[in-house]
Every structure is written in structure tokens, then in C-alpha cells.
N, C-alpha and C. Protein backbone atom coordinates (compact mmCIF):
# COMPACT_ATOMS: atom_id res chain seq x y z
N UNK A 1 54.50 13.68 13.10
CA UNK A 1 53.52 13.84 12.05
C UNK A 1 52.26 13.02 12.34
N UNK A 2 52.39 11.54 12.86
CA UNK A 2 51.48 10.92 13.06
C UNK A 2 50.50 11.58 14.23
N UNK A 3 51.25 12.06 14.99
CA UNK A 3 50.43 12.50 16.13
C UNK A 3 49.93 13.78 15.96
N UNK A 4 50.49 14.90 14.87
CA UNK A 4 49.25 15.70 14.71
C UNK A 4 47.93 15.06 13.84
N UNK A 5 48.28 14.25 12.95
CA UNK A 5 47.32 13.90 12.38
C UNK A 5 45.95 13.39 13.64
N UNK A 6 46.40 12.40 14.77
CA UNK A 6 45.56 11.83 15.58
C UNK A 6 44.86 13.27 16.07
N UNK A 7 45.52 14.12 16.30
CA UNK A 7 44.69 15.29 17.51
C UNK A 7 43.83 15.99 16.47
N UNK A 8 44.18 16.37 15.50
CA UNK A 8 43.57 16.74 14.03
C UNK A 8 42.02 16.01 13.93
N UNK A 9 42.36 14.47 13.94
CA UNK A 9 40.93 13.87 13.82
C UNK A 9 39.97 13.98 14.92
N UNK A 10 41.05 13.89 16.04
CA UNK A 10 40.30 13.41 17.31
C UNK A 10 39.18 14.94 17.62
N UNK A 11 40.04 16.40 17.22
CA UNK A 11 39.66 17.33 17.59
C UNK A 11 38.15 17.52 16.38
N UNK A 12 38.33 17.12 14.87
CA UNK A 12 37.20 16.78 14.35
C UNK A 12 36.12 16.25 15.05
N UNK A 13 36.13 14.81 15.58
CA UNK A 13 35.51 13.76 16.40
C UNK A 13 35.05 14.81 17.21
N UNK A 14 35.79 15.68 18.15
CA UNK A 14 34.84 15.90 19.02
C UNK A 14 33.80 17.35 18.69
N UNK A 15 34.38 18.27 17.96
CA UNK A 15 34.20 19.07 17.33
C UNK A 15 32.50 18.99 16.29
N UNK A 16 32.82 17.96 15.59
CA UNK A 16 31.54 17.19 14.44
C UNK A 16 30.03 16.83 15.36
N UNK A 17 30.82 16.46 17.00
CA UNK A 17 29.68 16.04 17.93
C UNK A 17 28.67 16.83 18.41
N UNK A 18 29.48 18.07 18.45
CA UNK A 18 28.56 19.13 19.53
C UNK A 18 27.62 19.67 18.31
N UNK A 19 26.54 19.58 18.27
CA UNK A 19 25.30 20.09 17.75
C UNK A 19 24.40 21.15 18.85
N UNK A 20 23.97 22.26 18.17
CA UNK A 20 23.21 23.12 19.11
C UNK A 20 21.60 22.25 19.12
N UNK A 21 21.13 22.31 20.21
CA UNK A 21 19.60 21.79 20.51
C UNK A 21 18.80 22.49 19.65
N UNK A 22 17.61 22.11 18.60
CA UNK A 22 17.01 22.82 17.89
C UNK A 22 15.85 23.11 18.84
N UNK A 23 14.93 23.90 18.78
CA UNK A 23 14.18 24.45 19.54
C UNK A 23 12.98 24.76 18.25
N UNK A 24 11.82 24.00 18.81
CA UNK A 24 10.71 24.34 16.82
C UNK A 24 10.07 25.17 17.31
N UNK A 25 9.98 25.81 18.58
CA UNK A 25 8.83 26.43 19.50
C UNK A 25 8.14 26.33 20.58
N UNK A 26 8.11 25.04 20.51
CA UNK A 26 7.07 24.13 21.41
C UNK A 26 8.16 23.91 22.38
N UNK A 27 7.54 24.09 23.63
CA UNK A 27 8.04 24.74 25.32
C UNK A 27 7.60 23.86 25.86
N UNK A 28 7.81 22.52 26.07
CA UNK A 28 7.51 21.70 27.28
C UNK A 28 7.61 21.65 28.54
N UNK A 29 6.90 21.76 29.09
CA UNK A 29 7.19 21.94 30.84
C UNK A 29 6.59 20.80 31.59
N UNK A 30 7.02 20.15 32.20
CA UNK A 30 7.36 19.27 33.23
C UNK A 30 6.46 19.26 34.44
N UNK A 31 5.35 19.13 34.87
CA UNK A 31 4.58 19.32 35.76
C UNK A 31 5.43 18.74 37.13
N UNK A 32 4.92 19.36 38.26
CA UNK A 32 5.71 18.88 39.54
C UNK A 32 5.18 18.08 40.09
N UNK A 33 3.85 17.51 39.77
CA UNK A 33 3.31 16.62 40.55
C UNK A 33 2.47 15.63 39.59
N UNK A 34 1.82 14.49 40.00
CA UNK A 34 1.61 13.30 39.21
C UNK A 34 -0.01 13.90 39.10
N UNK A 35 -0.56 14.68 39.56
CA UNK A 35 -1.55 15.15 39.60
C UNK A 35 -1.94 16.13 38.54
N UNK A 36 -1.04 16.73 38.10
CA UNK A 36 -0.57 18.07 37.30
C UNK A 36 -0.76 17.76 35.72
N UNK A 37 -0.56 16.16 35.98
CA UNK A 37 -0.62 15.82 34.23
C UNK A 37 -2.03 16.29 33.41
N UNK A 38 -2.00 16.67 31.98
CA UNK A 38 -3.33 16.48 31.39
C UNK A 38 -2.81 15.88 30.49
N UNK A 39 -4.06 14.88 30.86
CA UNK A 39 -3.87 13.59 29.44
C UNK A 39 -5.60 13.59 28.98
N UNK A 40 -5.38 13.51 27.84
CA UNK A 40 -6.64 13.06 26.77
C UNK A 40 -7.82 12.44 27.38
N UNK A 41 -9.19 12.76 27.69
CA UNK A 41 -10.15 12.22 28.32
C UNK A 41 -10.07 10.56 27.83
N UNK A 42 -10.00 10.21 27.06
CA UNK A 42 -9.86 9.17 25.77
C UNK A 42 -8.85 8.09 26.26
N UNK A 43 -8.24 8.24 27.23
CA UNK A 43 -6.60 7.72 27.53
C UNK A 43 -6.77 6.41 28.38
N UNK A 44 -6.61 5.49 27.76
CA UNK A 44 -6.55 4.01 28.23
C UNK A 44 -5.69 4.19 29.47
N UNK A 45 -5.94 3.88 30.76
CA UNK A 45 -4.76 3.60 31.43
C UNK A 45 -4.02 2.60 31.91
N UNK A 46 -5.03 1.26 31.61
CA UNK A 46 -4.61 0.04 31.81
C UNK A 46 -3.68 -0.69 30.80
N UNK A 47 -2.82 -1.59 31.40
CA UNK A 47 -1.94 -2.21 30.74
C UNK A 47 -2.23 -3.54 30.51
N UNK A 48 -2.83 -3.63 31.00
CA UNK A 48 -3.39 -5.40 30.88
C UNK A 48 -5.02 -5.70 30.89
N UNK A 49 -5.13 -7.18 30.25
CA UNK A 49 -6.43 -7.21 30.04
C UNK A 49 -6.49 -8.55 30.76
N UNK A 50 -7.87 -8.88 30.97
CA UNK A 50 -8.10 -10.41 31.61
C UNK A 50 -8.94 -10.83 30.03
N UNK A 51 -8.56 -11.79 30.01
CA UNK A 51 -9.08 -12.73 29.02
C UNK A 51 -9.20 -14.32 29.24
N UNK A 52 -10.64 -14.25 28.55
CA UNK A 52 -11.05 -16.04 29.43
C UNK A 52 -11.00 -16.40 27.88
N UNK A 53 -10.47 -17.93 27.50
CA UNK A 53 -9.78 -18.19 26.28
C UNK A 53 -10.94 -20.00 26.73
N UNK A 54 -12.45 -19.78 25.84
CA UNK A 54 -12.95 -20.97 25.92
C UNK A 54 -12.71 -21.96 24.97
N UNK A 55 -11.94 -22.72 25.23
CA UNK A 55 -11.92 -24.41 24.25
C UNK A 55 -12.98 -24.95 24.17
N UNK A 56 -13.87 -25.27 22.42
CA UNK A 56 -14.65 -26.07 22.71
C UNK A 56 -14.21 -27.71 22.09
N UNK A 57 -14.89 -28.67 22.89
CA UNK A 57 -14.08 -29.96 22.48
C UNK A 57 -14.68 -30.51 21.37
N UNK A 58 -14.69 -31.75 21.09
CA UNK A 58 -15.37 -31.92 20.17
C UNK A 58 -15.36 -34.08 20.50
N UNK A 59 -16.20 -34.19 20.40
CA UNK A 59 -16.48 -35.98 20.58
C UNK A 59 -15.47 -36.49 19.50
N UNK A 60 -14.36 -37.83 20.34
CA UNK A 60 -13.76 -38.73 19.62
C UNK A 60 -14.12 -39.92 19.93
N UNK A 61 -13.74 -40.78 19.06
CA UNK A 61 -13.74 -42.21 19.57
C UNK A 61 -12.98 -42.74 20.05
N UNK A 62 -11.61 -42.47 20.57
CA UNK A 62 -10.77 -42.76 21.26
C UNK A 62 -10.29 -41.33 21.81
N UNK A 63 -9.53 -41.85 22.78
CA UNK A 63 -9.02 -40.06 23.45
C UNK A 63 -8.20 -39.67 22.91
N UNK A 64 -8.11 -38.45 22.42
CA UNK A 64 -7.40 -37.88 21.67
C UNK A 64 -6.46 -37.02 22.41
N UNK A 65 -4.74 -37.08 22.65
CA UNK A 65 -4.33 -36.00 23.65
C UNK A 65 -2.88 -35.25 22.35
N UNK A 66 -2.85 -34.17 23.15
CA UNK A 66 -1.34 -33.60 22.30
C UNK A 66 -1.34 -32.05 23.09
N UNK A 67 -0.50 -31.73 23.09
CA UNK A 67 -0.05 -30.11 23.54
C UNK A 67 -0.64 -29.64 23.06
N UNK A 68 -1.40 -28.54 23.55
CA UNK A 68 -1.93 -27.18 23.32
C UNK A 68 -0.95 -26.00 23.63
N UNK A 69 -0.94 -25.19 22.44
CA UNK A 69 0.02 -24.31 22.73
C UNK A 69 -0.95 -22.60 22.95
N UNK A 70 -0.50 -21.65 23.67
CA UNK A 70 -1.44 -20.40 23.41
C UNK A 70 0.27 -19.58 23.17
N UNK A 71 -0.26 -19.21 22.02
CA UNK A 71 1.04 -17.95 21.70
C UNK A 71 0.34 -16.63 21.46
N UNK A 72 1.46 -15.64 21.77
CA UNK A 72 1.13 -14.14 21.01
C UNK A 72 1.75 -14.45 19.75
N UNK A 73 0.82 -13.27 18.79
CA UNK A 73 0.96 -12.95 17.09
C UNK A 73 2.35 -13.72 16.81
N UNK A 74 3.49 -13.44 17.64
CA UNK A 74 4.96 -13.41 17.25
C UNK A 74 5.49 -14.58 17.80
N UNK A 75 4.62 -15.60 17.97
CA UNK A 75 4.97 -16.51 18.38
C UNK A 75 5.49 -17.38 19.86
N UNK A 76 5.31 -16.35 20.99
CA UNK A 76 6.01 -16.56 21.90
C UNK A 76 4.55 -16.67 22.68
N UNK A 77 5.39 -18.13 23.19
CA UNK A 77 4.53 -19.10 24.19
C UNK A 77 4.11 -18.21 25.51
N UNK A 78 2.49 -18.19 25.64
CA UNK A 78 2.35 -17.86 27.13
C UNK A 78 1.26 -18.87 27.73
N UNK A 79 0.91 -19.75 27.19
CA UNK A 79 0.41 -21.47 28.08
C UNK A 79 0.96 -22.57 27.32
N UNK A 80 0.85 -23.71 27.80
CA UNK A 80 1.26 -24.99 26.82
C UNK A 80 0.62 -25.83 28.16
N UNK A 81 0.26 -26.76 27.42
CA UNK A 81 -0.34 -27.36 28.67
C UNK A 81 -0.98 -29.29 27.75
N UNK A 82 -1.37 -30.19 28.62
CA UNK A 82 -1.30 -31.31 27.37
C UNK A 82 -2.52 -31.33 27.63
N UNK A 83 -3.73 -31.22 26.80
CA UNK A 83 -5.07 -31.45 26.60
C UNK A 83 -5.26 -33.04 25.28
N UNK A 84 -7.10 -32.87 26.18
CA UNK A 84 -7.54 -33.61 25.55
C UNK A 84 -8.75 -32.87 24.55
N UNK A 85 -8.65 -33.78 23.23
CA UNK A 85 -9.22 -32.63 22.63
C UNK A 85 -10.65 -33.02 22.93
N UNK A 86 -11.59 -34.46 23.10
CA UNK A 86 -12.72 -34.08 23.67
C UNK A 86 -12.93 -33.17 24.73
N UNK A 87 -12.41 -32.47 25.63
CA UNK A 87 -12.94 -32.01 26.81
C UNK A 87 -12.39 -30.59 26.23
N UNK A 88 -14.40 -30.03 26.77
CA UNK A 88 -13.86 -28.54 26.62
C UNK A 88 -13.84 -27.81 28.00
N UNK A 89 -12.75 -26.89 27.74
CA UNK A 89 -12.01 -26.14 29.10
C UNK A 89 -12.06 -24.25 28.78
N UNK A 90 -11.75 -24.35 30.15
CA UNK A 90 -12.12 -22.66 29.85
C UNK A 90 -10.72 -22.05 30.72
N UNK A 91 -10.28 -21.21 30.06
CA UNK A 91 -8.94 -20.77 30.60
C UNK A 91 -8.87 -19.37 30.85
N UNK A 92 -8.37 -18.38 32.39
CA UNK A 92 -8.67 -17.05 32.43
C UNK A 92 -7.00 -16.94 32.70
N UNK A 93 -6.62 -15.91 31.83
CA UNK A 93 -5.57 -15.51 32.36
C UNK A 93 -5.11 -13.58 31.89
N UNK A 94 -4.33 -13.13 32.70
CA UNK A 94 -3.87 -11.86 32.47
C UNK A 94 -2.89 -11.35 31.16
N UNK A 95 -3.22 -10.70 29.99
CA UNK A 95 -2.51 -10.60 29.49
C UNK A 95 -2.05 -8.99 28.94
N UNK A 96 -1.01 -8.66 28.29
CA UNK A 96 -0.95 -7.19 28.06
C UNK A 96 -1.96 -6.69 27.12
N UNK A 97 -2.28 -5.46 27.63
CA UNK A 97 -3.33 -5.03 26.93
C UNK A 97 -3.23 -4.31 25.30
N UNK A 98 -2.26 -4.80 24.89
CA UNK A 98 -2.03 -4.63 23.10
C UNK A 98 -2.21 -5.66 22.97
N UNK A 99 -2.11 -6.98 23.08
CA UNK A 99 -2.42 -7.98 22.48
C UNK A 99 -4.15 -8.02 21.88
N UNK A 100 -4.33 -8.23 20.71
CA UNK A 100 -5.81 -7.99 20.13
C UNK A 100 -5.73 -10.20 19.55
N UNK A 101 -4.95 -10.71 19.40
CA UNK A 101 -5.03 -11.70 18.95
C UNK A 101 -4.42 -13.01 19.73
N UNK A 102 -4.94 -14.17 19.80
CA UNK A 102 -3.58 -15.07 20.12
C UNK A 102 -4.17 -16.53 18.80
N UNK A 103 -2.65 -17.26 19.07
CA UNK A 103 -2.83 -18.11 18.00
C UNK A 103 -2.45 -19.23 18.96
N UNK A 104 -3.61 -20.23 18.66
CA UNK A 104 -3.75 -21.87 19.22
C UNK A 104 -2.88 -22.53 18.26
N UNK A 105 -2.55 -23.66 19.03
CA UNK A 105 -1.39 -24.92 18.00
C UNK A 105 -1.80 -25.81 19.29
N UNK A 106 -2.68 -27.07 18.06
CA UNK A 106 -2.94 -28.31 18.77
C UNK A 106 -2.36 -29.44 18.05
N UNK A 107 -1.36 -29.88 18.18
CA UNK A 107 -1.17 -31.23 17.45
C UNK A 107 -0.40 -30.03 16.33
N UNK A 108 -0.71 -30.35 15.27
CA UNK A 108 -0.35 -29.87 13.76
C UNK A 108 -1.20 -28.81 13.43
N UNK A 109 -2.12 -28.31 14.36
CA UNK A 109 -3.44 -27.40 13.51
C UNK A 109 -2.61 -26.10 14.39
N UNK A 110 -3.03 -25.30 13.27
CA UNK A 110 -2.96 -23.50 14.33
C UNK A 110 -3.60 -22.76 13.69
N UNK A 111 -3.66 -22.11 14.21
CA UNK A 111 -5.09 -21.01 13.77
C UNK A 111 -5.05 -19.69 15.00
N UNK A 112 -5.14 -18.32 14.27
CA UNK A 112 -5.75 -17.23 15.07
C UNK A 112 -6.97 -16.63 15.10
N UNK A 113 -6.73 -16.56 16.44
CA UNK A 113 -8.00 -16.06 17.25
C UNK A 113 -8.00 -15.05 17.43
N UNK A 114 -9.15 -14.26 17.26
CA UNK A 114 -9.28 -12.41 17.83
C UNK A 114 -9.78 -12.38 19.26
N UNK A 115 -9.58 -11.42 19.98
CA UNK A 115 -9.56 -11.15 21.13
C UNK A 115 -11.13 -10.26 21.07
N UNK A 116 -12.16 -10.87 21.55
CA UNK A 116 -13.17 -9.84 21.28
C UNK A 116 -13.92 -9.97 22.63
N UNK A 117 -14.29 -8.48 23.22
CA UNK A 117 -14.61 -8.61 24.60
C UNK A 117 -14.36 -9.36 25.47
N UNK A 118 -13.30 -9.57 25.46
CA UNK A 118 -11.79 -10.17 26.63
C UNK A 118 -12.04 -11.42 26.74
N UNK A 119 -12.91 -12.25 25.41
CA UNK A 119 -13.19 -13.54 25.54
C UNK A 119 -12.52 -14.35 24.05
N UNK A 120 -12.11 -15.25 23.86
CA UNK A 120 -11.26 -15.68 23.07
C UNK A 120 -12.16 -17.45 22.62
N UNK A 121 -12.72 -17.58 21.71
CA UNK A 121 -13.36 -18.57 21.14
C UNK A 121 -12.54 -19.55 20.32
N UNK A 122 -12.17 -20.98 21.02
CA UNK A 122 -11.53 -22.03 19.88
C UNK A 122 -12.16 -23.12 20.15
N UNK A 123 -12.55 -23.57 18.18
CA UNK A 123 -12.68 -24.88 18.47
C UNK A 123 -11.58 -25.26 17.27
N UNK A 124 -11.74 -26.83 17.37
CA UNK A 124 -10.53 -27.50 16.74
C UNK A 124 -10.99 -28.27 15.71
N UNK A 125 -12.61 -27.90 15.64
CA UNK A 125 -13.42 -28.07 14.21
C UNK A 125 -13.12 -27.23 12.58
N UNK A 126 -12.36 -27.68 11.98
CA UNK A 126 -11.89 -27.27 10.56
C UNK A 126 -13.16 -26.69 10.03
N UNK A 127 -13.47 -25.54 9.46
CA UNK A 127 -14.66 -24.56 8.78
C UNK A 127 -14.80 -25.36 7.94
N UNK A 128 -15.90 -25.58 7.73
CA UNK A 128 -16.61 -26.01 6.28
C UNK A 128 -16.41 -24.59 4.98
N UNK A 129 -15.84 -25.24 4.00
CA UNK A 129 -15.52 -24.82 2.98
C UNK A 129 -16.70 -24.36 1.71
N UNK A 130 -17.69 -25.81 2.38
CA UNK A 130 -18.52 -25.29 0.94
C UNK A 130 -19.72 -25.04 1.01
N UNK A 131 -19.49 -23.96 2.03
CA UNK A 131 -21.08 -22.87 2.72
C UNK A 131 -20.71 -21.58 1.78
């Protein structure tokens, strides 16, 4: 008894699986060569961007040092490095080309930055509030 029951389900199981391919119309065909493709005049093909990420410093009276962090949106580290915050530095590096933002963490401060014409602007000067 037990074992018709198993072939019973099992034959369900496999039975429940097989679905026919729906077909909406649309006929895709497969070009044979890498040449063959048409893609959108419009069509980004690059994957990466160069971006120069300028630090500006700012005068202390003693030297001021602590980690600089450069993250993407989601948090994940792609420089860390130990700066000083008088000295300003200029940093070029390769990054994927969806990234539109990255976010600085100096010490306790963080803040995001927009990515605008593959150049990335930080200073570690707090905005005046009461402009």
C-alpha cells in the first residue's frame, strides 16, 4: 500500500513538471556571428568608467590623520587608505560603469558623492547651514 502511494506521488511529481513552452509569437533567432547582432544605436558598450575622485584638504593646526574610506552606495569598500586631512590628493581609479555615486568616511564623517563627468568632488568641510 505504501508503495503505491510513493509511485502515485512520485508519478504526480513528475507528471505536475512537464509544462508545454508557451510561444506569445515573438520568434527569436540567434544570429551566427558576433557581427550579426543589432543593438540600439543608443547602446552603452562599456562596462567601466575611469573616475578621478579629488580630495580637497583643508588647513589644521596640528596634523590631523584617520582612514579614509571610498565605498559603493552599498557599502562595500573599494579604497581605504590613512590620510591626512590637510593634504589634498587626487585619486584615479577604474570603476564599474553603474556606479553613479560613491560615499567617503573620514574619521566619523560620511557623506555621498555624485559621480559627475567621471570626476568625483570631496571636501571634509561641513556645508554651512545658514545660507
Amino acid at each position: 500500500m505504501k508503495t503505491s502511494i510513493y509511485v502515485v506521488a512520485f508519478a504526480a511529481v513528475v507528471l505536475g513538471a512537464c509544462s508545454k513552452e508557451v510561444n506569445d509569437g515573438v520568434n527569436p533567432t540567434t544570429p551566427a556571428r558576433f557581427e550579426d547582432l543589432q543593438v540600439d544605436a543608443n547602446f552603452d558598450w562599456k562596462t567601466t568608467q575611469d573616475v578621478t575622485i579629488n580630495i580637497e584638504g583643508i588647513p589644521t593646526p596640528v596634523p590631523v590623520q584617520s582612514t579614509l574610506v571610498i565605498m559603493d552606495v552599498q557599502g562595500r569598500a573599494i579604497h581605504k587608505a590613512l590620510h591626512t586631512m590637510s593634504e589634498t590628493e587626487s585619486l584615479s581609479m577604474t570603476l564599474p560603469a553603474h556606479i553613479k555615486s560613491l560615499v567617503v568616511k573620514y574619521g566619523s564623517n560620511q557623506k555621498e558623492f555624485a559621480i559627475e563627468n567621471g570626476t568625483v568632488q570631496v571636501s571634509f568641510l561641513p556645508e554651512d547651514r545658514d545660507q
